[in-house]
PDB file of N, CA and C in Angstrom:
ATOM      1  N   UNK A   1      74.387 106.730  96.118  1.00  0.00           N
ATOM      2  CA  UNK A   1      74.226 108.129  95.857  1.00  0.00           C
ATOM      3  C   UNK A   1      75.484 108.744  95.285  1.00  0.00           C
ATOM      4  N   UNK A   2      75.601 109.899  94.718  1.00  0.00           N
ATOM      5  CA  UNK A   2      77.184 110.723  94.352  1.00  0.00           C
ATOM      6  C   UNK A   2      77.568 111.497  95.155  1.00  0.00           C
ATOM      7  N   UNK A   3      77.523 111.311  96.668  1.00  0.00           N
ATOM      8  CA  UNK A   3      77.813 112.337  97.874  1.00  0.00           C
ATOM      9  C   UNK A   3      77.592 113.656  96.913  1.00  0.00           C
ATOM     10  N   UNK A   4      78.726 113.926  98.126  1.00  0.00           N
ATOM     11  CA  UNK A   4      79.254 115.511  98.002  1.00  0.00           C
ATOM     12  C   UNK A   4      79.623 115.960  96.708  1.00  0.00           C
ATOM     13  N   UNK A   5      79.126 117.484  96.643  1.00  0.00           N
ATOM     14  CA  UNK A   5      78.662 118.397  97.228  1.00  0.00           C
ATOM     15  C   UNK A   5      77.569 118.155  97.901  1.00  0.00           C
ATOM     16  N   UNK A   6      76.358 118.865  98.593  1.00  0.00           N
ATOM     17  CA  UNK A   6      75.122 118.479  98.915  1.00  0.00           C
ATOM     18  C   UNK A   6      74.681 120.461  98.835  1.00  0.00           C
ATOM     19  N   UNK A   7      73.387 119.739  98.147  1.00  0.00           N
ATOM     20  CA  UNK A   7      72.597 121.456  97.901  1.00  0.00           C
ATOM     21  C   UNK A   7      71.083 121.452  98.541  1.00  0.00           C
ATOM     22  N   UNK A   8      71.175 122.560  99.618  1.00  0.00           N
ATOM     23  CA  UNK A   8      70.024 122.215  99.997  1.00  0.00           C
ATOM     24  C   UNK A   8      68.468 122.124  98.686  1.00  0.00           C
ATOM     25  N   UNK A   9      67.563 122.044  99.397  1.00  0.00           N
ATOM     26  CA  UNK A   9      66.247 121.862  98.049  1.00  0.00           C
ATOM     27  C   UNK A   9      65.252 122.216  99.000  1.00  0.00           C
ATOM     28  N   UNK A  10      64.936 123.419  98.241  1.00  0.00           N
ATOM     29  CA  UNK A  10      64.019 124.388  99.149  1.00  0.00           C
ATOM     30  C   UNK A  10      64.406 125.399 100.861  1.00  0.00           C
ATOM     31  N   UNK A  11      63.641 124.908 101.639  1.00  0.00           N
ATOM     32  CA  UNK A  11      64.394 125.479 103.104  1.00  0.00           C
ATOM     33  C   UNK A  11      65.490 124.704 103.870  1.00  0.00           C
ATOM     34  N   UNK A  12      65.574 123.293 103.326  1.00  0.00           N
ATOM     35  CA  UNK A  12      66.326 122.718 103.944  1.00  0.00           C
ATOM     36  C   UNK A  12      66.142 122.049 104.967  1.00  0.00           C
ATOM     37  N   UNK A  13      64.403 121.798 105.110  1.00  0.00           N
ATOM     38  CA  UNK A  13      63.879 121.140 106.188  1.00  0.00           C
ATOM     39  C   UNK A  13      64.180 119.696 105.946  1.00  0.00           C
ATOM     40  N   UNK A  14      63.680 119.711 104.788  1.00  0.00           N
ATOM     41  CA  UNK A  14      63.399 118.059 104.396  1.00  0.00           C
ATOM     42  C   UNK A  14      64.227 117.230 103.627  1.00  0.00           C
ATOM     43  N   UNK A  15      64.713 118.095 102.506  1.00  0.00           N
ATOM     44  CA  UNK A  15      65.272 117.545 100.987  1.00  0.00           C
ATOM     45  C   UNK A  15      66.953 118.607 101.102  1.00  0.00           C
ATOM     46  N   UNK A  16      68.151 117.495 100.643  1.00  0.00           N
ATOM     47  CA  UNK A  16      69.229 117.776 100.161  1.00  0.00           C
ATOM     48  C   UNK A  16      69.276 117.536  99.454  1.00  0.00           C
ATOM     49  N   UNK A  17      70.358 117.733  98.061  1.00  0.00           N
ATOM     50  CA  UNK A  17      70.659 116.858  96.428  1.00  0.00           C
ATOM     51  C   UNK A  17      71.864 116.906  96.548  1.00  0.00           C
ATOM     52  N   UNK A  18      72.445 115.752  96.499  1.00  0.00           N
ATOM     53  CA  UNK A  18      73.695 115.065  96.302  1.00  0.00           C
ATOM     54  C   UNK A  18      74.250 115.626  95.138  1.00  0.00           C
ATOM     55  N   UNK A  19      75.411 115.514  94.674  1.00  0.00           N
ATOM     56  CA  UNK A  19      75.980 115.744  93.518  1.00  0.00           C
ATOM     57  C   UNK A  19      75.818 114.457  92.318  1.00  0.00           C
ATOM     58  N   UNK A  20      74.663 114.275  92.496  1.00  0.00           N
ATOM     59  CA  UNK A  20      74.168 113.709  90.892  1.00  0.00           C
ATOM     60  C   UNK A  20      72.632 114.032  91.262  1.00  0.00           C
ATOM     61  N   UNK A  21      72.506 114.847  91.923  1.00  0.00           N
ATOM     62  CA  UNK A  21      71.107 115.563  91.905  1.00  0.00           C
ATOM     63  C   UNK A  21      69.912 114.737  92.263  1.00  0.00           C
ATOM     64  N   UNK A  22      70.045 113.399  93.252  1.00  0.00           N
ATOM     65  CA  UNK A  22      69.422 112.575  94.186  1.00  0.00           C
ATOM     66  C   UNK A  22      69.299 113.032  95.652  1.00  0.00           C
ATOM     67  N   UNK A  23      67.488 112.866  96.046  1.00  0.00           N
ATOM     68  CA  UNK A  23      67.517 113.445  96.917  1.00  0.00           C
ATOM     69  C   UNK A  23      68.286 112.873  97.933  1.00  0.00           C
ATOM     70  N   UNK A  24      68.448 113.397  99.312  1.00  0.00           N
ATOM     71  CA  UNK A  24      69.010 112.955 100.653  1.00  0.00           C
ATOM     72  C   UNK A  24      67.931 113.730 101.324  1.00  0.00           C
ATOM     73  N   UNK A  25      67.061 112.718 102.157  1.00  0.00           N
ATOM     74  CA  UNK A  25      65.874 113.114 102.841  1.00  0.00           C
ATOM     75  C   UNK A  25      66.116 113.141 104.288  1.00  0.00           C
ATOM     76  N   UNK A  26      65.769 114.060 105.052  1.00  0.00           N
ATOM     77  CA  UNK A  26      65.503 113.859 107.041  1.00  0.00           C
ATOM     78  C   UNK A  26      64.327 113.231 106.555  1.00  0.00           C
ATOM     79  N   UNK A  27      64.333 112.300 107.833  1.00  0.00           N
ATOM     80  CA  UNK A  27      63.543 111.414 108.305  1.00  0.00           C
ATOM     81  C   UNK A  27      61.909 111.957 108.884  1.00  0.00           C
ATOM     82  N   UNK A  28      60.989 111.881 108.178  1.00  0.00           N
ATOM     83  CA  UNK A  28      59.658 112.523 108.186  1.00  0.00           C
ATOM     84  C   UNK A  28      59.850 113.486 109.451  1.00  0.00           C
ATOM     85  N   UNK A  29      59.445 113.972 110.864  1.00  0.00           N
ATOM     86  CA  UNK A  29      59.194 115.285 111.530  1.00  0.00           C
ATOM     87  C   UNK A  29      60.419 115.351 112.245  1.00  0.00           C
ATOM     88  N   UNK A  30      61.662 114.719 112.086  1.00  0.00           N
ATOM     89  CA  UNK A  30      62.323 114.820 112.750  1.00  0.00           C
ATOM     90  C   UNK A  30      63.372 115.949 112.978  1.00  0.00           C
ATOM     91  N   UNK A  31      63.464 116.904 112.069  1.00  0.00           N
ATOM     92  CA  UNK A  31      63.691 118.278 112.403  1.00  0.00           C
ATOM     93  C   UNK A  31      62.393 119.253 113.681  1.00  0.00           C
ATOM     94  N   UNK A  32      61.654 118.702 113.510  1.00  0.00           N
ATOM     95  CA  UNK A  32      61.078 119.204 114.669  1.00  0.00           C
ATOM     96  C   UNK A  32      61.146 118.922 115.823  1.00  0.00           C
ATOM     97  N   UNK A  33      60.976 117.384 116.163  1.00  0.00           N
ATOM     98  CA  UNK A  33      61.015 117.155 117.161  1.00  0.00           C
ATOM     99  C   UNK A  33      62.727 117.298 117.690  1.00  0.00           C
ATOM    100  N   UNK A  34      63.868 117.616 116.672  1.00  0.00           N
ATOM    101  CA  UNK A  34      64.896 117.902 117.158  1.00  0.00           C
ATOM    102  C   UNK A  34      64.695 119.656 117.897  1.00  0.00           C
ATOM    103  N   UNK A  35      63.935 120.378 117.556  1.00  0.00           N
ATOM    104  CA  UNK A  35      63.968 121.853 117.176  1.00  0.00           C
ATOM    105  C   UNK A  35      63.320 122.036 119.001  1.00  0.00           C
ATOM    106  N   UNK A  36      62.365 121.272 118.924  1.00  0.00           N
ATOM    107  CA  UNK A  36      61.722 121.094 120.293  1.00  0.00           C
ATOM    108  C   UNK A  36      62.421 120.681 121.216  1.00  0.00           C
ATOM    109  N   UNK A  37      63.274 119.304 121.129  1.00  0.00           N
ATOM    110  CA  UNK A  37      64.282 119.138 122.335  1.00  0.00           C
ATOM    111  C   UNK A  37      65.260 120.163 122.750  1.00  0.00           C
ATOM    112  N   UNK A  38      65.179 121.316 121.748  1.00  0.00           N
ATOM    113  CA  UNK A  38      66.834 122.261 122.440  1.00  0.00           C
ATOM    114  C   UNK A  38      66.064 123.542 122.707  1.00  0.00           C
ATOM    115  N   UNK A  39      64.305 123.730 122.267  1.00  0.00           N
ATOM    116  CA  UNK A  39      63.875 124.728 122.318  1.00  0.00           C
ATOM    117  C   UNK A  39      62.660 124.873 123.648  1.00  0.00           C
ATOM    118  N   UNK A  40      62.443 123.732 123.425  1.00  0.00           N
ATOM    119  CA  UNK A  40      61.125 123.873 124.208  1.00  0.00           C
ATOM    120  C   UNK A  40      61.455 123.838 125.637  1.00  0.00           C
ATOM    121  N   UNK A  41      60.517 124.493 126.788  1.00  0.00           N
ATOM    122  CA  UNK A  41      60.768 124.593 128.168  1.00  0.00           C
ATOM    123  C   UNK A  41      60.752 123.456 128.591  1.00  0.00           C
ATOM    124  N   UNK A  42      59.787 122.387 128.697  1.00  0.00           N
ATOM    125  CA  UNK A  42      60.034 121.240 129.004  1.00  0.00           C
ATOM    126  C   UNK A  42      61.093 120.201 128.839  1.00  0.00           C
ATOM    127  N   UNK A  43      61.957 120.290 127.690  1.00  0.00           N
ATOM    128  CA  UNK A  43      62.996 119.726 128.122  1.00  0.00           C
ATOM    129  C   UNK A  43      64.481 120.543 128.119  1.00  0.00           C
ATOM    130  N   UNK A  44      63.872 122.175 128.081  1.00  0.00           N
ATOM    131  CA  UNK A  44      65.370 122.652 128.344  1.00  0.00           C
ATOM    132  C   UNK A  44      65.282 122.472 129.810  1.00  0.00           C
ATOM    133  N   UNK A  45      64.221 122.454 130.522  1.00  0.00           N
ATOM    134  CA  UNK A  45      64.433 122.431 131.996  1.00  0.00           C
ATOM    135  C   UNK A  45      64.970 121.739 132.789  1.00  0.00           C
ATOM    136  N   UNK A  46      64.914 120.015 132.261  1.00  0.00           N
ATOM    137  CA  UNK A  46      65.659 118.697 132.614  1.00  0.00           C
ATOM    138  C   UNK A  46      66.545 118.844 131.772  1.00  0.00           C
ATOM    139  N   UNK A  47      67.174 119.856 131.050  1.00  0.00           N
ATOM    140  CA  UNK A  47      68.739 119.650 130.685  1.00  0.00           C
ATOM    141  C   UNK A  47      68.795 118.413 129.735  1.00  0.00           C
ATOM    142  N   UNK A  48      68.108 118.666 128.836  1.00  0.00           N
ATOM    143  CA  UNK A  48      68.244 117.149 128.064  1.00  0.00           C
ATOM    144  C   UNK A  48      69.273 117.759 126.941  1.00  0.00           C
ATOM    145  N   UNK A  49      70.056 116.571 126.881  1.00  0.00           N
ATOM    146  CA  UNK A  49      71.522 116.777 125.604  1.00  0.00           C
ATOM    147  C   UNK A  49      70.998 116.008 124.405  1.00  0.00           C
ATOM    148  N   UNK A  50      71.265 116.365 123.368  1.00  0.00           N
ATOM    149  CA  UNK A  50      71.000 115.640 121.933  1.00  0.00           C
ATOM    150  C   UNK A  50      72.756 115.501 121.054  1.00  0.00           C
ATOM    151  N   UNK A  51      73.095 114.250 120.587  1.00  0.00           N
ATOM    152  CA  UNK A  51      74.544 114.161 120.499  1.00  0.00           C
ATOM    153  C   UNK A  51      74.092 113.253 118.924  1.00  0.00           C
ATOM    154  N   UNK A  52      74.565 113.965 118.445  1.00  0.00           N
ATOM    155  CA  UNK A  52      75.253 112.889 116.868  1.00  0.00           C
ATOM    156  C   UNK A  52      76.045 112.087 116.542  1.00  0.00           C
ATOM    157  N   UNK A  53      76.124 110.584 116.782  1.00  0.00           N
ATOM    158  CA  UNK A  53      76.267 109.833 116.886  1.00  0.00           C
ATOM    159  C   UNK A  53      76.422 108.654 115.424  1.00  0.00           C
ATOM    160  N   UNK A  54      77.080 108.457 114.509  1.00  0.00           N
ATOM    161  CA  UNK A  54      77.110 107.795 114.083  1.00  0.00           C
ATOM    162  C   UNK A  54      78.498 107.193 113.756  1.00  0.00           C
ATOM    163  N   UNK A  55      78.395 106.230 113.510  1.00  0.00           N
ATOM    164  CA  UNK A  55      80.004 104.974 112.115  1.00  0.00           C
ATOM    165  C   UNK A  55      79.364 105.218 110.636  1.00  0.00           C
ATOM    166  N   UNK A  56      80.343 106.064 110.354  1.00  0.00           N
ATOM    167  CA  UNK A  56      80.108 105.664 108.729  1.00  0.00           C
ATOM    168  C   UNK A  56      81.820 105.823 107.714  1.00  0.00           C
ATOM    169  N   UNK A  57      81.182 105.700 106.690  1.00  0.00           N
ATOM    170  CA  UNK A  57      82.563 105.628 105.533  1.00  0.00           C
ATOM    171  C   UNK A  57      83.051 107.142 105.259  1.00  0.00           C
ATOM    172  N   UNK A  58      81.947 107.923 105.046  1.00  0.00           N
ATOM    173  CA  UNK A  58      82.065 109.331 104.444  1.00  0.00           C
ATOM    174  C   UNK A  58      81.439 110.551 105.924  1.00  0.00           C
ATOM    175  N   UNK A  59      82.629 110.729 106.963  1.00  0.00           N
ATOM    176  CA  UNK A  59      82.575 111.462 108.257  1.00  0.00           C
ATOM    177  C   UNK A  59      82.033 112.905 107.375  1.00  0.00           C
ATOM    178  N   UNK A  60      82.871 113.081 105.957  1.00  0.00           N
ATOM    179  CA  UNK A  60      82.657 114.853 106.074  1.00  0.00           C
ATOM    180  C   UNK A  60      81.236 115.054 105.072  1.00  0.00           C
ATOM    181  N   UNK A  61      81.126 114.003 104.753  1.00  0.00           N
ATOM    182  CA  UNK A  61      79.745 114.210 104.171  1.00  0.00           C
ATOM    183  C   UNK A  61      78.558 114.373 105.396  1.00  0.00           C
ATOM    184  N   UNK A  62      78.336 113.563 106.363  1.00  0.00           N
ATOM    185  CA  UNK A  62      77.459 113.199 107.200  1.00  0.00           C
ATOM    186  C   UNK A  62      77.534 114.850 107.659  1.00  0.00           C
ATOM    187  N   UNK A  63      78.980 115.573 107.837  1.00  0.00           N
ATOM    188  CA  UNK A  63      79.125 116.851 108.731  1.00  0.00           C
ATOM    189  C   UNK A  63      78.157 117.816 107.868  1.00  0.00           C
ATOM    190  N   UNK A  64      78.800 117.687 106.068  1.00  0.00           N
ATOM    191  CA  UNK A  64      77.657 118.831 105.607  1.00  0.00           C
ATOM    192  C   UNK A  64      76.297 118.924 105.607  1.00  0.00           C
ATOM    193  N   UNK A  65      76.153 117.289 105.394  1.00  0.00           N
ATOM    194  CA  UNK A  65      74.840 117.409 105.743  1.00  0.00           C
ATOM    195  C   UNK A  65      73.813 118.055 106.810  1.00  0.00           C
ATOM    196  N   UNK A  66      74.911 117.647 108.287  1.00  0.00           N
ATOM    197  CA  UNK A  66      74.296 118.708 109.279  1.00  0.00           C
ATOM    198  C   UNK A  66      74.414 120.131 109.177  1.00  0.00           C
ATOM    199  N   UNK A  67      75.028 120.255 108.899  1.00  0.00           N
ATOM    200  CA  UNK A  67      75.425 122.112 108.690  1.00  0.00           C
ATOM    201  C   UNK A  67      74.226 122.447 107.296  1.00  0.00           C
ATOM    202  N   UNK A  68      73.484 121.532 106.580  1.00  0.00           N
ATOM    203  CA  UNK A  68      72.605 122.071 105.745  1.00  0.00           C
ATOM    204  C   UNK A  68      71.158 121.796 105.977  1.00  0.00           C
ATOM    205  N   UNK A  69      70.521 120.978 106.269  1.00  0.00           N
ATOM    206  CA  UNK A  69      69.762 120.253 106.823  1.00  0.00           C
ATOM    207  C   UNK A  69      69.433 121.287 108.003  1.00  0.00           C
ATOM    208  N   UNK A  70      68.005 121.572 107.998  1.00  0.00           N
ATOM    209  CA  UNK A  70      67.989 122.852 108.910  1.00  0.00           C
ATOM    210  C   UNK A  70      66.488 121.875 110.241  1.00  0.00           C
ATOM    211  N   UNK A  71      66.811 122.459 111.470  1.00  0.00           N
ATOM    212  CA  UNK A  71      65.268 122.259 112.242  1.00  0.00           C
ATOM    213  C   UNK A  71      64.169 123.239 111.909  1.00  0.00           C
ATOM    214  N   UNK A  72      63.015 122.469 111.902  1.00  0.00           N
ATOM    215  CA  UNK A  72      61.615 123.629 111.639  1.00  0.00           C
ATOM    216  C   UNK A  72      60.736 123.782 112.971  1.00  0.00           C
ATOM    217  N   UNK A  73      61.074 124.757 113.414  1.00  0.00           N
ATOM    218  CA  UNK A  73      60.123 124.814 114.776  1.00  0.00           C
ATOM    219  C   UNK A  73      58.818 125.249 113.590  1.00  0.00           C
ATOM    220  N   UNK A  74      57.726 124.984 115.402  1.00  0.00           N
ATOM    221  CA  UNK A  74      56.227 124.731 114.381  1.00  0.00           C
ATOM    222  C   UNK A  74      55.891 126.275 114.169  1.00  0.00           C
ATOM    223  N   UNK A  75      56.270 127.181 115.237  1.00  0.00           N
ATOM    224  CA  UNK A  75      55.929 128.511 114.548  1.00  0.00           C
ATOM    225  C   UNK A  75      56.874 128.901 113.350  1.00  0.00           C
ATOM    226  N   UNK A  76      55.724 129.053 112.639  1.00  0.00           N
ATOM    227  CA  UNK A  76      56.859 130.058 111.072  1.00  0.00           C
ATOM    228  C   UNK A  76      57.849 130.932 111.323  1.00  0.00           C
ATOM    229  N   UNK A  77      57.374 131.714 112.218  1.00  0.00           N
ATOM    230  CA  UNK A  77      57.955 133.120 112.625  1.00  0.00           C
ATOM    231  C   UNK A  77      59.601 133.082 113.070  1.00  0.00           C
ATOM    232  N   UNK A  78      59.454 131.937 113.870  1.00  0.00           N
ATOM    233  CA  UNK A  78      61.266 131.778 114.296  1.00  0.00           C
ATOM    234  C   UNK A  78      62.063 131.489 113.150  1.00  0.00           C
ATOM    235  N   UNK A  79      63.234 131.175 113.093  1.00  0.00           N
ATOM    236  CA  UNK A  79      64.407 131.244 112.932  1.00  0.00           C
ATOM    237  C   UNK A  79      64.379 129.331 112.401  1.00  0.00           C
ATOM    238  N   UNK A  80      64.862 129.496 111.186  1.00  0.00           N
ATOM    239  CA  UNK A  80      65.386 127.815 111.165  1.00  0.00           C
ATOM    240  C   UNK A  80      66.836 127.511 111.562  1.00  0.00           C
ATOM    241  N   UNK A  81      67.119 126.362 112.136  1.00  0.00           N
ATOM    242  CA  UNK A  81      68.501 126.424 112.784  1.00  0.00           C
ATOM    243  C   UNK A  81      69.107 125.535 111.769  1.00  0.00           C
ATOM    244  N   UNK A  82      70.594 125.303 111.642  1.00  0.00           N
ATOM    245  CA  UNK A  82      71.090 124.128 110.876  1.00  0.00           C
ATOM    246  C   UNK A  82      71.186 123.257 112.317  1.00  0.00           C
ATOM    247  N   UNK A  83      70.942 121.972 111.589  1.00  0.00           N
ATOM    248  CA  UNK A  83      70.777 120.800 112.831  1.00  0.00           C
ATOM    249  C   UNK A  83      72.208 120.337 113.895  1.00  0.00           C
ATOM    250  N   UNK A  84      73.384 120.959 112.806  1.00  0.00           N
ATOM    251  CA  UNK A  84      74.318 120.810 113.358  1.00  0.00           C
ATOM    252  C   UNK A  84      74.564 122.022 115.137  1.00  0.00           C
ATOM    253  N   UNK A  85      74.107 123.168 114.790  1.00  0.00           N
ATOM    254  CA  UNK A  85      73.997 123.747 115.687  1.00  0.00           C
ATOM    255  C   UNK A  85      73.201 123.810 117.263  1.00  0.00           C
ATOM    256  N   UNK A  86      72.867 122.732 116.882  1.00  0.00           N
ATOM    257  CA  UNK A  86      71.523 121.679 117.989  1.00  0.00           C
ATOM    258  C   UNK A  86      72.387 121.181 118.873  1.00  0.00           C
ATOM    259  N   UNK A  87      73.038 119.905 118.691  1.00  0.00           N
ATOM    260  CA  UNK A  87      73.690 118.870 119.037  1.00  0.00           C
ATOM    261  C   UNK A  87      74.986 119.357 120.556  1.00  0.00           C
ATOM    262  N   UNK A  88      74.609 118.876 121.231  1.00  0.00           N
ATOM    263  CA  UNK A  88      75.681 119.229 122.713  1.00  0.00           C
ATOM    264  C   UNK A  88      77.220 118.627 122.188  1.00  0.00           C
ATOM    265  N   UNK A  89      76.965 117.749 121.618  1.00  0.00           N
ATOM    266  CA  UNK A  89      78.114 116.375 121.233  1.00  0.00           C
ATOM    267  C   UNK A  89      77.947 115.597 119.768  1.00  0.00           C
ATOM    268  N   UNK A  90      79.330 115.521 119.335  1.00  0.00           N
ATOM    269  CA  UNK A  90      79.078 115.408 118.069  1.00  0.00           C
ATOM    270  C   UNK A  90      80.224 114.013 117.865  1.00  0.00           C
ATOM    271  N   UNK A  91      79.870 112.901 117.489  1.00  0.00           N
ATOM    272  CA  UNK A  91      80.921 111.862 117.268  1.00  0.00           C
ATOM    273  C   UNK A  91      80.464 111.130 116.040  1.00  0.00           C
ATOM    274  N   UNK A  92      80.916 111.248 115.058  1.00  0.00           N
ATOM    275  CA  UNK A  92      81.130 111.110 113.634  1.00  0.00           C
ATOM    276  C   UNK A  92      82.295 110.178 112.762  1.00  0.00           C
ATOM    277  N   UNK A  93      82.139 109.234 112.984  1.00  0.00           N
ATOM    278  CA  UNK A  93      83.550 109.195 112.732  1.00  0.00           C
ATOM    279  C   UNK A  93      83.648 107.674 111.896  1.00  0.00           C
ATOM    280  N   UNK A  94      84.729 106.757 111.366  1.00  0.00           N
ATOM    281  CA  UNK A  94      84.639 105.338 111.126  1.00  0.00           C
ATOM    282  C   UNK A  94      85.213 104.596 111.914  1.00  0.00           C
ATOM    283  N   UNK A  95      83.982 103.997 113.016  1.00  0.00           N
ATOM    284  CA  UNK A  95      84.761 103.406 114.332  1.00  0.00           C
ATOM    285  C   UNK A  95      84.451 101.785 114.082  1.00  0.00           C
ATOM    286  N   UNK A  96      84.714 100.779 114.759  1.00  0.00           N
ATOM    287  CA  UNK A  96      84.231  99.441 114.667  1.00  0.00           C
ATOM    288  C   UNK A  96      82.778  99.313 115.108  1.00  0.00           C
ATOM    289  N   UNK A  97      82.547 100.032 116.229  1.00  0.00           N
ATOM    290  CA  UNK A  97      81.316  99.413 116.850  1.00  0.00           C
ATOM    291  C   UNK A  97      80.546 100.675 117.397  1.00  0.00           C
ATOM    292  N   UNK A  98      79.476 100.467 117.629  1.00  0.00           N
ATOM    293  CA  UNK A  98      78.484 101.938 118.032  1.00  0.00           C
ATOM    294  C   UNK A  98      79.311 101.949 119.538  1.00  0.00           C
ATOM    295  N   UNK A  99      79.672 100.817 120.191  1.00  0.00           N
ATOM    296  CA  UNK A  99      80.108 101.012 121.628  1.00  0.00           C
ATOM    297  C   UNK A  99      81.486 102.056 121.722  1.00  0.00           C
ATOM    298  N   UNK A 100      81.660 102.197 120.706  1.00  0.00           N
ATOM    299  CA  UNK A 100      83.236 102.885 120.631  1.00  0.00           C
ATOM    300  C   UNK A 100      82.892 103.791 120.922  1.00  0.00           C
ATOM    301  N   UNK A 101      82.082 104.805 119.776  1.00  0.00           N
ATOM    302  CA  UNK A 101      80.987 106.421 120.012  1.00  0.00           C
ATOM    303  C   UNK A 101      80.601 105.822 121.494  1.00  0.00           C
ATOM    304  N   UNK A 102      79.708 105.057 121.862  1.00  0.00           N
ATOM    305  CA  UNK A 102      78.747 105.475 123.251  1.00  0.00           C
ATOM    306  C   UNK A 102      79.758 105.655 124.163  1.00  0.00           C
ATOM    307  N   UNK A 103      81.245 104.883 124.325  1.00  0.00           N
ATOM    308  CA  UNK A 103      82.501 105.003 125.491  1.00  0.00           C
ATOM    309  C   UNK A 103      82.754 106.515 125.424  1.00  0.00           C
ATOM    310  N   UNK A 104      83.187 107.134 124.104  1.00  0.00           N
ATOM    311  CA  UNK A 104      83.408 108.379 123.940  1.00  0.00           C
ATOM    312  C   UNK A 104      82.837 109.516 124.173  1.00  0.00           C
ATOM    313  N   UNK A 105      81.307 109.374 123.945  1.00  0.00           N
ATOM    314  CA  UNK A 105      80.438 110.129 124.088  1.00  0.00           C
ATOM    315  C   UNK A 105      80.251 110.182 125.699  1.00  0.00           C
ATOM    316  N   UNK A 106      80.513 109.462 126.657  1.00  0.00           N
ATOM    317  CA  UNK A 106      80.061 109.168 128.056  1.00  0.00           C
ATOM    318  C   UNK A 106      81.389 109.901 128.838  1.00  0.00           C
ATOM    319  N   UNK A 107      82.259 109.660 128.175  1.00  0.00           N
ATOM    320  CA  UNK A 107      83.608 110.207 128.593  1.00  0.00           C
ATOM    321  C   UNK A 107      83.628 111.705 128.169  1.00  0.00           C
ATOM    322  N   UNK A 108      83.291 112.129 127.154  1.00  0.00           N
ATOM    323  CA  UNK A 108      82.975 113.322 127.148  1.00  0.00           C
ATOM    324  C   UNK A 108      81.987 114.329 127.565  1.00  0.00           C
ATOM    325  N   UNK A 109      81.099 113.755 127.518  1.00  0.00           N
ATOM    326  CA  UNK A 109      80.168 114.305 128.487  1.00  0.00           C
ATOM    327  C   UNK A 109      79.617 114.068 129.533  1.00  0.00           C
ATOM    328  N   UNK A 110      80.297 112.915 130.302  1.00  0.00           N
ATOM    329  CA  UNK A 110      80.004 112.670 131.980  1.00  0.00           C
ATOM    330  C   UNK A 110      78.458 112.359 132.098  1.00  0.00           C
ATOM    331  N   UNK A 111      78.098 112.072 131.283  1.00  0.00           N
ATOM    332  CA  UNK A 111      76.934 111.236 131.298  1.00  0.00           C
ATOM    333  C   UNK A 111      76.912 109.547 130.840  1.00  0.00           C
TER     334      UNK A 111
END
């Protein structure tokens, strides 16, 4: 792809464009079912955390992407969130191994 910049395409549910104007897609409903874990009563009630988690090459790309990339709750009427504003915990970074994030992530949030 030509990373960054990234422009959203349309609401920002689904479709970003890279800077050579290729999409960058979320993963079919998964703005929703993110929108539901931080919204819905059932799992704000068990306190469930959602944390971003990845190893990659390009940390500040992955960041804009969250900050553009929006959740779609199923009613129209609300508010779209950027996905970044979801997330309890955020570890992003170019580490060796996913175990590096999960040590960090556990240490930071005592889970």
């Amino acid at each position: 792809g030509g990373g960054a910049p990234f422009k959203i395409s349309g609401n920002g549910t689904r479709t970003l464009l890279d800077s050579r104007g290729q999409k960058v897609e979320l993963l079919g409903i998964a703005g929703h079912i993110i929108y539901e874990v931080k919204h819905d009563a059932k799992w704000v009630e068990n306190d469930t955390k959602l944390a971003w988690v990845s190893t990659c090459d390009e940390p500040s790309w992955a960041d804009e992407c969250l900050r553009k990339f929006r959740a779609s709750p199923r009613a129209k009427q609300e508010p779209l969130v950027p996905l970044k504003q979801l997330a309890d915990a955020e570890h992003i970074y170019d580490a060796r191994s996913k175990q590096v994030h999960f040590k960090r992530l556990q240490q930071d949030t005592g889970i």
